[in-house]
PDB file of N, CA and C in Angstrom:
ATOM      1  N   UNK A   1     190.985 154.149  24.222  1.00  0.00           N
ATOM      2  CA  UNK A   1     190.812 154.159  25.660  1.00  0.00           C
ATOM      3  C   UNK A   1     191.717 155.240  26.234  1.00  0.00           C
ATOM      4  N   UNK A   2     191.107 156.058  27.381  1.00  0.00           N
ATOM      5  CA  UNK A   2     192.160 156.998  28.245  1.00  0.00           C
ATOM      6  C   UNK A   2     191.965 156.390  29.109  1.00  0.00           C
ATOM      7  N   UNK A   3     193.403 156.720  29.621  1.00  0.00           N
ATOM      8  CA  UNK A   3     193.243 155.918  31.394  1.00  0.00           C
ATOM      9  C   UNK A   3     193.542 157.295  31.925  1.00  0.00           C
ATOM     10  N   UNK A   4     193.666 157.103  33.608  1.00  0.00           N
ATOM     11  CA  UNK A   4     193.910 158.380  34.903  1.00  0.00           C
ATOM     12  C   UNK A   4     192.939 159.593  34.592  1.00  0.00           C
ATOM     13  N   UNK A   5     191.983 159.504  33.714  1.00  0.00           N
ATOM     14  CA  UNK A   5     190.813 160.482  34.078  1.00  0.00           C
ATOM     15  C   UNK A   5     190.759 160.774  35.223  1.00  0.00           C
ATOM     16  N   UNK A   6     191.023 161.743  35.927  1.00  0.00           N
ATOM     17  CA  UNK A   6     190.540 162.332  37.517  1.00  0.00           C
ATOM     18  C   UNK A   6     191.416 161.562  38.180  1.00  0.00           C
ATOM     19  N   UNK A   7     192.503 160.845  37.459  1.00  0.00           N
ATOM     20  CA  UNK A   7     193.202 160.361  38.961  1.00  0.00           C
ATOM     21  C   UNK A   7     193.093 158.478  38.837  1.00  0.00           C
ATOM     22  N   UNK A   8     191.950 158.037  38.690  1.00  0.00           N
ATOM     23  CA  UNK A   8     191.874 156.311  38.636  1.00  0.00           C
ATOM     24  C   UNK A   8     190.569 156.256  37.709  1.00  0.00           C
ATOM     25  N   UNK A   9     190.534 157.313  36.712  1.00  0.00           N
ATOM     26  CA  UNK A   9     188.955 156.865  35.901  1.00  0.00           C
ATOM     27  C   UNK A   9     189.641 156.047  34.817  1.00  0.00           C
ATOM     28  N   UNK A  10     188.754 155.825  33.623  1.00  0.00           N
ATOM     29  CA  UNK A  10     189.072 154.866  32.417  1.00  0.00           C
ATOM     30  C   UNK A  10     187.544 155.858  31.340  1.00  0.00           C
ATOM     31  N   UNK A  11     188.024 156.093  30.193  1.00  0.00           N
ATOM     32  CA  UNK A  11     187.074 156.202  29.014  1.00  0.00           C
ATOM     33  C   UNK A  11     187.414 155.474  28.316  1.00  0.00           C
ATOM     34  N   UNK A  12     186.065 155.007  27.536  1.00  0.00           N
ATOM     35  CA  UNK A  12     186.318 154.120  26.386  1.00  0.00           C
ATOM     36  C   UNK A  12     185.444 154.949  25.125  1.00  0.00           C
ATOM     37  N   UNK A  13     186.044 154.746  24.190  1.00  0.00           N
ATOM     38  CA  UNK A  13     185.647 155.115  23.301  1.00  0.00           C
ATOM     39  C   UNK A  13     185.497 154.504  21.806  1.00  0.00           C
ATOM     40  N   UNK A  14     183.952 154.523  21.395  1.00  0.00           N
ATOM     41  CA  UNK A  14     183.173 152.955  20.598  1.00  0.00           C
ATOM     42  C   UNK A  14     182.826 154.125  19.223  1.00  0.00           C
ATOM     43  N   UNK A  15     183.299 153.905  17.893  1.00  0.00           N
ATOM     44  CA  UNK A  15     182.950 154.006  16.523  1.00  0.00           C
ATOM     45  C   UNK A  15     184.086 154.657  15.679  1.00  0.00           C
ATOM     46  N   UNK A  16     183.375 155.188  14.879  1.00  0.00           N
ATOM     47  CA  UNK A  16     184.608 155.206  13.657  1.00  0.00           C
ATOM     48  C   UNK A  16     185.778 155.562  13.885  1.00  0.00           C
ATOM     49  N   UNK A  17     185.650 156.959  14.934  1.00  0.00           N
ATOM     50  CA  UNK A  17     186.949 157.507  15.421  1.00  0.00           C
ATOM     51  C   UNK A  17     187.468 157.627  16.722  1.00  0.00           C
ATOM     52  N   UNK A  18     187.266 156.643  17.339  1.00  0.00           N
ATOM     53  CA  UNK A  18     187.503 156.215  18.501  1.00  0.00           C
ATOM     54  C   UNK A  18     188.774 156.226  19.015  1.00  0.00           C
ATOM     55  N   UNK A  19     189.667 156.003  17.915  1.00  0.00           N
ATOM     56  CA  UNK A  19     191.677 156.460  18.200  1.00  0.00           C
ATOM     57  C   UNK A  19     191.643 157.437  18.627  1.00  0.00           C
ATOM     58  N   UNK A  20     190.800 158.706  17.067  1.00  0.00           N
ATOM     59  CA  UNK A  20     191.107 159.836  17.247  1.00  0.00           C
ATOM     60  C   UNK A  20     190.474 160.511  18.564  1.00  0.00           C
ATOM     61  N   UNK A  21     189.371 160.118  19.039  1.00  0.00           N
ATOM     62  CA  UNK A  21     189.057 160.807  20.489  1.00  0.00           C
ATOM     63  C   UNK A  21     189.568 160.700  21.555  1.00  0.00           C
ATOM     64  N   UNK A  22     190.219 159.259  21.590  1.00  0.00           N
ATOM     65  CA  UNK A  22     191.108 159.318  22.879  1.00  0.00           C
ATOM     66  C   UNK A  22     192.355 160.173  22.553  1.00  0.00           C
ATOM     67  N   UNK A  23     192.502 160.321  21.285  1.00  0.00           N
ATOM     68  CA  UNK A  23     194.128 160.890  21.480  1.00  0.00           C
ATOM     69  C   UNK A  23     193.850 162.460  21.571  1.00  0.00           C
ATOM     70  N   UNK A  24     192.920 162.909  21.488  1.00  0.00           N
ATOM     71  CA  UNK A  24     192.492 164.247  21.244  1.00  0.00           C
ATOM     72  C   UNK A  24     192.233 165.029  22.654  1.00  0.00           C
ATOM     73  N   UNK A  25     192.866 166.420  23.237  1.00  0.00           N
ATOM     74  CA  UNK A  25     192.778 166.869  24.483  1.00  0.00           C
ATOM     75  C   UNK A  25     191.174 166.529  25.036  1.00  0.00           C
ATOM     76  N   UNK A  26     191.328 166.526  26.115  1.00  0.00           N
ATOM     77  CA  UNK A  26     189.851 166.145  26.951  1.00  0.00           C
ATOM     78  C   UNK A  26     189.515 167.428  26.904  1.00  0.00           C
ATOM     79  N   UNK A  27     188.095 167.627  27.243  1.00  0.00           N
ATOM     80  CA  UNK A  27     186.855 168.892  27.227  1.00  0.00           C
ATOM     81  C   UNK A  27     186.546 168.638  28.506  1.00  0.00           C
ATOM     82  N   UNK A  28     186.631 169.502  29.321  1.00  0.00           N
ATOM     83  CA  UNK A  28     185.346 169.805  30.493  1.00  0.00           C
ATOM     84  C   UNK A  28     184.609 170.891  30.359  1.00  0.00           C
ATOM     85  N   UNK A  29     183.326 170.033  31.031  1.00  0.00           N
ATOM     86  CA  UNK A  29     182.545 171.523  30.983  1.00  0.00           C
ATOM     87  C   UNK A  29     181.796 171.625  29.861  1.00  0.00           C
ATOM     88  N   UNK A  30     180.625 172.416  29.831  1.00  0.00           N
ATOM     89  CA  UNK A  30     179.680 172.541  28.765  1.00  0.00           C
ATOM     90  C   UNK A  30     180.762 173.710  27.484  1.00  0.00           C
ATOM     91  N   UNK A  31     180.716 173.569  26.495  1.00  0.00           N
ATOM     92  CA  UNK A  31     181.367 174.452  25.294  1.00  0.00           C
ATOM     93  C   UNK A  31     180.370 174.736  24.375  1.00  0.00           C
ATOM     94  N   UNK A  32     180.680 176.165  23.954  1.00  0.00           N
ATOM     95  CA  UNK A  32     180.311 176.749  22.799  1.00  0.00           C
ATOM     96  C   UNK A  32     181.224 177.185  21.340  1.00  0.00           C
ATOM     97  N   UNK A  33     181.890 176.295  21.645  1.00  0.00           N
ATOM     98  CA  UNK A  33     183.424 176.677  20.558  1.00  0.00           C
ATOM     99  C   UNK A  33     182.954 175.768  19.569  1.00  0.00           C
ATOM    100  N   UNK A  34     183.766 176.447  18.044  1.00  0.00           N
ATOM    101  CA  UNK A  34     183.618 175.692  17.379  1.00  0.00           C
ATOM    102  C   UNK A  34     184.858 174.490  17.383  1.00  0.00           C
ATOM    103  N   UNK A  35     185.228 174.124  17.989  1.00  0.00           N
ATOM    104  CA  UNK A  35     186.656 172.904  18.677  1.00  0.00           C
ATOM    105  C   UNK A  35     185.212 171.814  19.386  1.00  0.00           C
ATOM    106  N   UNK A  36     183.914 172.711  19.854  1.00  0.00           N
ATOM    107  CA  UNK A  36     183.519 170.936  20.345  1.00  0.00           C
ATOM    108  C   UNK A  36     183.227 170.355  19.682  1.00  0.00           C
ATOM    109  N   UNK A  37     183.052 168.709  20.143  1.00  0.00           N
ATOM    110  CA  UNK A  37     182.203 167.582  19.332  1.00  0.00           C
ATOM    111  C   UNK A  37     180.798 167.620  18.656  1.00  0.00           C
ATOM    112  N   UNK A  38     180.752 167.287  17.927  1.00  0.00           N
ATOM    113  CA  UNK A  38     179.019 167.495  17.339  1.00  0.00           C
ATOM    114  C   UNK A  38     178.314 165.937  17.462  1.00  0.00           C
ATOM    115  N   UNK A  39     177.504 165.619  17.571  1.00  0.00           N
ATOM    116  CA  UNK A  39     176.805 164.089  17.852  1.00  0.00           C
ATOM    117  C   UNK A  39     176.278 163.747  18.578  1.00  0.00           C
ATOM    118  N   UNK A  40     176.490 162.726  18.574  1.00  0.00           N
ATOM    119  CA  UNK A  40     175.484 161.894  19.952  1.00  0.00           C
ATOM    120  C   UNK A  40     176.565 160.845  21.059  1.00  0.00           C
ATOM    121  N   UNK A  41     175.910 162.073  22.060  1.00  0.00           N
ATOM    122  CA  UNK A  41     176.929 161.046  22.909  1.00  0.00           C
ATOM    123  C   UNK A  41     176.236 160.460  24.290  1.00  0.00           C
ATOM    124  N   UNK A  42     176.727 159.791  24.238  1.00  0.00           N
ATOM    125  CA  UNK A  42     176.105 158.300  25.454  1.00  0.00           C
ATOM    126  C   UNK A  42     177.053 158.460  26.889  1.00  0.00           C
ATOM    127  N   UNK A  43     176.806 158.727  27.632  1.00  0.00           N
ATOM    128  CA  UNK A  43     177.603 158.237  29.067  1.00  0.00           C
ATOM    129  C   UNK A  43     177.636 157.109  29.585  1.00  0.00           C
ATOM    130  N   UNK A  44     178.338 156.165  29.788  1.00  0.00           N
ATOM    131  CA  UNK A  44     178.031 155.127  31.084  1.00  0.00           C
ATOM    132  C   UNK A  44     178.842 155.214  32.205  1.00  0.00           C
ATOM    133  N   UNK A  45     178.626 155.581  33.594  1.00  0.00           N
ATOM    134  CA  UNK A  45     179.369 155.390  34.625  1.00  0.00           C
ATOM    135  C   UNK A  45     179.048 154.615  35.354  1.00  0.00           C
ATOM    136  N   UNK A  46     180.154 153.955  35.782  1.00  0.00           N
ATOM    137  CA  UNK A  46     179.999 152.672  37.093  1.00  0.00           C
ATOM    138  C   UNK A  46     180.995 152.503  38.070  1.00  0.00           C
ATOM    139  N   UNK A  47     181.107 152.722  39.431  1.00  0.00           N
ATOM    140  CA  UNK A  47     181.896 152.975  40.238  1.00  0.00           C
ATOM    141  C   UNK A  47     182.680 151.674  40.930  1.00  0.00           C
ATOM    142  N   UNK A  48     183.449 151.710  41.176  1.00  0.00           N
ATOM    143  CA  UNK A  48     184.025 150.215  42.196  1.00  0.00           C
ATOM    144  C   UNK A  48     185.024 150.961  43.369  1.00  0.00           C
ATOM    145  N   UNK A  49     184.695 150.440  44.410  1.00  0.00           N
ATOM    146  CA  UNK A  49     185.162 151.367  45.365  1.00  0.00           C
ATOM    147  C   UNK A  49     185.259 150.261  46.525  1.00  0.00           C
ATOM    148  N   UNK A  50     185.737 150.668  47.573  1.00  0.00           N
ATOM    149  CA  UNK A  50     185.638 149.766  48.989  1.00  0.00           C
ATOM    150  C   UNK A  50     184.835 150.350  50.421  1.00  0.00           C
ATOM    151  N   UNK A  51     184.300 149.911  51.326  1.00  0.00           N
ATOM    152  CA  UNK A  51     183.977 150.731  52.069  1.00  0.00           C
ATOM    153  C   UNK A  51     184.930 150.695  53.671  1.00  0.00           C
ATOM    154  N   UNK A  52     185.166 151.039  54.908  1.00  0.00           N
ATOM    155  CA  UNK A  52     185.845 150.350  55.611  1.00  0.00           C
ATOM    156  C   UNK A  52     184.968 149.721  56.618  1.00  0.00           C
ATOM    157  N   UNK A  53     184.769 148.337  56.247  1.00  0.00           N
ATOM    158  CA  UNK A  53     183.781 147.673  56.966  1.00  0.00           C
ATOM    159  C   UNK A  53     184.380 146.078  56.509  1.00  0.00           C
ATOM    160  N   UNK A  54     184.698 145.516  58.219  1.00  0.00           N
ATOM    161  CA  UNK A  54     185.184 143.946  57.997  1.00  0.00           C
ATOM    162  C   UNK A  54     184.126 143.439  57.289  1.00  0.00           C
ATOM    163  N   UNK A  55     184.350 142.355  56.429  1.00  0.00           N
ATOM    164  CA  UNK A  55     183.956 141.346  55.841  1.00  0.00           C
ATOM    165  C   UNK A  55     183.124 140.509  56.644  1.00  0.00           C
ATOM    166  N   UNK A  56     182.224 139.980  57.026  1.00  0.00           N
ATOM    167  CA  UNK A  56     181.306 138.611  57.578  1.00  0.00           C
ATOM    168  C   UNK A  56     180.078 138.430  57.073  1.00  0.00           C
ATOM    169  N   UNK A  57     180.306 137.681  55.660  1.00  0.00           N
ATOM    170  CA  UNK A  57     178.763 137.669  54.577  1.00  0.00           C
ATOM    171  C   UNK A  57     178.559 136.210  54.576  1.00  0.00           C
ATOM    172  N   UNK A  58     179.877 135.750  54.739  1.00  0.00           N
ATOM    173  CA  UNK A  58     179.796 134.728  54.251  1.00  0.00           C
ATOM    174  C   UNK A  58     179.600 133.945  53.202  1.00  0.00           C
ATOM    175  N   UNK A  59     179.850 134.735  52.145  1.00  0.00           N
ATOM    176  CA  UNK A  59     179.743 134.459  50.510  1.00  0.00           C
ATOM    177  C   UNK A  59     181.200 133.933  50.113  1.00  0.00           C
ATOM    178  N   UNK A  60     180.758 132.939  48.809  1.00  0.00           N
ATOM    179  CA  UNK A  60     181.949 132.608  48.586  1.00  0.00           C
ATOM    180  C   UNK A  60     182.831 133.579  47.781  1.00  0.00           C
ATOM    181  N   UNK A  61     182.906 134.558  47.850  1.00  0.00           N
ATOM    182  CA  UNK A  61     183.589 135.748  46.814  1.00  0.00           C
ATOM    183  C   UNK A  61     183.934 136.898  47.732  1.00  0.00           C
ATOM    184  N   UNK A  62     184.389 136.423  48.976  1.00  0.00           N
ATOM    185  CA  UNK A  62     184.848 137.698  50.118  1.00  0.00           C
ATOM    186  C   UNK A  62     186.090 138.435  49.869  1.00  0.00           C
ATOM    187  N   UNK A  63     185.791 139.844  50.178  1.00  0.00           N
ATOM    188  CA  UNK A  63     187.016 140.450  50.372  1.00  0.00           C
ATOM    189  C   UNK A  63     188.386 139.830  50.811  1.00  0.00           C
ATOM    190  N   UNK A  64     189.214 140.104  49.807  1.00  0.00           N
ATOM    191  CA  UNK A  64     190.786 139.675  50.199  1.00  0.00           C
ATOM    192  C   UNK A  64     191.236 140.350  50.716  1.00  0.00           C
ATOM    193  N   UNK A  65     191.164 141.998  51.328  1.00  0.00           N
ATOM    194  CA  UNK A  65     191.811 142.788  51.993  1.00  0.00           C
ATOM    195  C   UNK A  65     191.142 143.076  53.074  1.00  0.00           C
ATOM    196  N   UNK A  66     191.652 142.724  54.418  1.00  0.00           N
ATOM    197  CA  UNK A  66     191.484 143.406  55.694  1.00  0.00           C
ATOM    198  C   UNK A  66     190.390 144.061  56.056  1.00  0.00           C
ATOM    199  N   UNK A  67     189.143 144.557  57.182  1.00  0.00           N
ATOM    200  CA  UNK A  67     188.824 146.159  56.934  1.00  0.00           C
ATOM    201  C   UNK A  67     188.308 146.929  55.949  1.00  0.00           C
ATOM    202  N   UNK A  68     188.205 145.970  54.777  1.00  0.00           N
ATOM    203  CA  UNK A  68     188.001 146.527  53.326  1.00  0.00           C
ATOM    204  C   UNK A  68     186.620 145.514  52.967  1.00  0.00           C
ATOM    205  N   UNK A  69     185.515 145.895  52.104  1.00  0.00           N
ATOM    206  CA  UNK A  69     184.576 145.079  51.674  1.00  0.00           C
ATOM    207  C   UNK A  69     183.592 145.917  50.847  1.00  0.00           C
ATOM    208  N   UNK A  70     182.907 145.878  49.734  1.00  0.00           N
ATOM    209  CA  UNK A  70     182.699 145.934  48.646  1.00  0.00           C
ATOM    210  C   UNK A  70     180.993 145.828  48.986  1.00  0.00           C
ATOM    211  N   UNK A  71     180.456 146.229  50.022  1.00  0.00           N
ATOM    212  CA  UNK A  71     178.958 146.252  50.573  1.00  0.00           C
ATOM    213  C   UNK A  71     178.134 146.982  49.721  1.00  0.00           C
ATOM    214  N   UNK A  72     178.501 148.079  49.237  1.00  0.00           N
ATOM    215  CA  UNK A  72     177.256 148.937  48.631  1.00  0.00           C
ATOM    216  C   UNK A  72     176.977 149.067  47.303  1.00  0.00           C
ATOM    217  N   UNK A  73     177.200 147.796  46.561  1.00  0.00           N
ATOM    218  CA  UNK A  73     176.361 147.206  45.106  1.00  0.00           C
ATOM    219  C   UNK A  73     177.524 148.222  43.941  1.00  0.00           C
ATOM    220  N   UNK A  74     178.206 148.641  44.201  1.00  0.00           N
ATOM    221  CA  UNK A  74     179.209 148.919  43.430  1.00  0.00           C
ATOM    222  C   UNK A  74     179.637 147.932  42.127  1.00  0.00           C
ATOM    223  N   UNK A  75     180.174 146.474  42.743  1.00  0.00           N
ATOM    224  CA  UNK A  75     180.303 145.819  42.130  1.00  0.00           C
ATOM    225  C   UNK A  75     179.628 144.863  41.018  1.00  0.00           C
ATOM    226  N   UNK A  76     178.369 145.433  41.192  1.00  0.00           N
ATOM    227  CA  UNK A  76     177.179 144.998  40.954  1.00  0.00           C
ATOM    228  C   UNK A  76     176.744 145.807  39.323  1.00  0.00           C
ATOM    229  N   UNK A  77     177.028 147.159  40.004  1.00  0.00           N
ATOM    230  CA  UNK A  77     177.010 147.935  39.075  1.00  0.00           C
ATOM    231  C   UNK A  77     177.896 148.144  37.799  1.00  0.00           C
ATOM    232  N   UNK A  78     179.338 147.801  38.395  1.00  0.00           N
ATOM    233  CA  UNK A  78     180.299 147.566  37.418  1.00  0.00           C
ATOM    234  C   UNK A  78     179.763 146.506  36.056  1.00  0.00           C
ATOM    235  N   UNK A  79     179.436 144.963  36.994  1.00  0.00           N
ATOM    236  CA  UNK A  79     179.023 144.081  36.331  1.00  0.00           C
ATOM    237  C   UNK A  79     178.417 144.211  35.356  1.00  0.00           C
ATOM    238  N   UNK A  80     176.984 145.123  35.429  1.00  0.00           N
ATOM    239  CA  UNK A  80     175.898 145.702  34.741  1.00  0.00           C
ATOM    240  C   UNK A  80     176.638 146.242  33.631  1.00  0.00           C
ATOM    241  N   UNK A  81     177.697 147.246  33.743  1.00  0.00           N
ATOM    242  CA  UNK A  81     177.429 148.330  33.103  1.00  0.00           C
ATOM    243  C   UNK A  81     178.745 147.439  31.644  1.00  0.00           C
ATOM    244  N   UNK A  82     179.697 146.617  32.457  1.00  0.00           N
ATOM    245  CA  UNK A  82     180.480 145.917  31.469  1.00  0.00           C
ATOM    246  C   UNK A  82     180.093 144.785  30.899  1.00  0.00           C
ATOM    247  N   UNK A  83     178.559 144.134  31.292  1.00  0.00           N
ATOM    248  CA  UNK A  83     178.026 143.029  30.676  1.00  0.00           C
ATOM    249  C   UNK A  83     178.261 141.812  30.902  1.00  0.00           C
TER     250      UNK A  83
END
């Protein structure tokens, strides 16, 4: 796993050498070197974020912070994408 990608991201990284990729400098950007990865690689992104909009849903799972609320399926998506 890397954490602080961009600041608050997270990678995970699933098979044989999964240590070795997190510990290994990050790549941006498309490459033609022989230093890139060769394989198959999978993306999943899923965002969690807040918007600034009071809370009144009336669900039992409301925002705990102020001004802050979780409206635009973000969380939804997270759910999805971590199972």
């Amino acid at each position: 796993v890397r954490y602080g990608v961009a600041g608050t991201g997270v990678i995970g990284y699933i098979g044989r050498d999964a240590a070795q990729q997190a510990a290994a400098p990050l790549q941006t950007g498309s490459s033609s070197s022989s230093s890139a990865r060769v394989g198959l690689t999978i993306a999943l992104r899923a965002d969690i974020d807040a918007l600034p909009v009071t809370e009144d849903s009336g669900v039992p799972f409301p925002s705990l912070t102020p001004g802050r609320m979780h409206a635009c399926g973000h969380d939804g998506h997270m759910s999805m994408l971590l199972g």
